[in-house]
N, C-alpha and C. Protein backbone atom coordinates (compact mmCIF):
# COMPACT_ATOMS: atom_id res chain seq x y z
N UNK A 1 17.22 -22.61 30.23
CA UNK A 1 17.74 -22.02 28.97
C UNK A 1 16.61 -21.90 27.94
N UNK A 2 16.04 -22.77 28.40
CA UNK A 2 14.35 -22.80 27.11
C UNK A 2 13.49 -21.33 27.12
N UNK A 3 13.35 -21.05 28.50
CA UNK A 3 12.70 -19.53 28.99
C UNK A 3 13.71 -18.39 27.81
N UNK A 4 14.93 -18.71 28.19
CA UNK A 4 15.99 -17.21 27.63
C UNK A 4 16.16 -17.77 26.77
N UNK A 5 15.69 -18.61 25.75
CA UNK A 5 15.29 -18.44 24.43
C UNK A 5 14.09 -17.49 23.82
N UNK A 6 13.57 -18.53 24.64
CA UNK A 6 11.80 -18.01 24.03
C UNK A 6 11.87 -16.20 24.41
N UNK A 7 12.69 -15.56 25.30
CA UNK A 7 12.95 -14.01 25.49
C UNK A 7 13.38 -13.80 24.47
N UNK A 8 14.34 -14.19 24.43
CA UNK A 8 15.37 -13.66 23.41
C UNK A 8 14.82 -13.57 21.38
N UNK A 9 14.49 -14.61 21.76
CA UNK A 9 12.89 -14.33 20.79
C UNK A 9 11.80 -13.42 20.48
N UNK A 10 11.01 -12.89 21.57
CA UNK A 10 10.74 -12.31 21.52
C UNK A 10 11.41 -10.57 21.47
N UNK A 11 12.09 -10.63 22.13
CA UNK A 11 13.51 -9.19 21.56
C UNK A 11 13.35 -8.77 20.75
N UNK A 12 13.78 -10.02 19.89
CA UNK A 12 14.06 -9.90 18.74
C UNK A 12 12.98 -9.49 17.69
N UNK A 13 11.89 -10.16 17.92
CA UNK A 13 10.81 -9.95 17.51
C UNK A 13 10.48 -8.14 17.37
N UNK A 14 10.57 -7.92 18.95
CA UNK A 14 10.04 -6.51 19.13
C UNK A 14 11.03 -5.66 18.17
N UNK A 15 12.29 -5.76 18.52
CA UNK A 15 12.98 -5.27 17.94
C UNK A 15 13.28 -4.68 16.15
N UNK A 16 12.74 -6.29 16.00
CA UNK A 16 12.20 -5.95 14.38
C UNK A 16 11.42 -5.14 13.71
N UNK A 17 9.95 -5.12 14.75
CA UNK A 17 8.81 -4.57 14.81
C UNK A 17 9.42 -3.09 14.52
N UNK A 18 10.18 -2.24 15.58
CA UNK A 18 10.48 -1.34 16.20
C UNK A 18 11.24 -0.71 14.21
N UNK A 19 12.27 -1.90 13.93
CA UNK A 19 12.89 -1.42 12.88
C UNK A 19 12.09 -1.15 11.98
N UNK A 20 10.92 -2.16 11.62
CA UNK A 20 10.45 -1.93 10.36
C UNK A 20 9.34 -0.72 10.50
N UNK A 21 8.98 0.01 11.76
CA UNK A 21 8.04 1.12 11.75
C UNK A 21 8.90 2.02 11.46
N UNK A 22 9.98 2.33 12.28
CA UNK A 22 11.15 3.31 11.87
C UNK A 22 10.86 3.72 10.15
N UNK A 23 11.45 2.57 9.55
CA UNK A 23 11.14 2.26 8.03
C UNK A 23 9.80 3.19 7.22
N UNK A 24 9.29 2.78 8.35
CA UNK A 24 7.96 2.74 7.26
C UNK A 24 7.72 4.72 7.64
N UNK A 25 7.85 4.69 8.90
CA UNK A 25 7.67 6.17 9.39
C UNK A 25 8.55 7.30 8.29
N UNK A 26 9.86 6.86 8.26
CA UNK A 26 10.55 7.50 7.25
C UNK A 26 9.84 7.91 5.67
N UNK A 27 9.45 6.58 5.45
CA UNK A 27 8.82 6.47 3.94
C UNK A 27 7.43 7.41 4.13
N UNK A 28 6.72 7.26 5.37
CA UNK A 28 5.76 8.32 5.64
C UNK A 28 5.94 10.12 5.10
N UNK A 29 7.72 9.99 6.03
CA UNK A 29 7.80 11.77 5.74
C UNK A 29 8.45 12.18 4.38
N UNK A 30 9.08 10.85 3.97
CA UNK A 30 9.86 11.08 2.48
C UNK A 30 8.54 11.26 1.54
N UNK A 31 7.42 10.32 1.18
CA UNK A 31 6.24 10.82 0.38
C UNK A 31 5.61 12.35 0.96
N UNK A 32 5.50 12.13 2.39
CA UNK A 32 4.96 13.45 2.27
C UNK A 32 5.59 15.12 2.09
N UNK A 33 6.96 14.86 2.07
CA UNK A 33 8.01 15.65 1.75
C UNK A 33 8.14 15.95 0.42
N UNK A 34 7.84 14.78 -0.27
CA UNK A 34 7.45 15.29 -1.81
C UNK A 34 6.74 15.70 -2.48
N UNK A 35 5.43 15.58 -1.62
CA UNK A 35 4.40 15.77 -1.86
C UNK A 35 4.33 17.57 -2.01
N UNK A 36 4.96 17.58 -1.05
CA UNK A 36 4.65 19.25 -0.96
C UNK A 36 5.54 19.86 -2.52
């Protein structure tokens, strides 16, 4: 159960990763959307 923690951890991890580029990618096209 210690292993499918430490996964599940990491998941999660990636997962976060994954959300907060989403994020940031958005904020990428929203400035450059205004920009124009």
């Amino acid at each position: 159960s210690d292993i499918r923690k430490r996964y599940a951890k990491k998941i999660w991890e990636n997962y976060r990763k994954l959300k907060g580029m989403s994020a940031e990618e958005k904020n990428k096209r929203l400035s450059i959307a205004s920009n124009k």
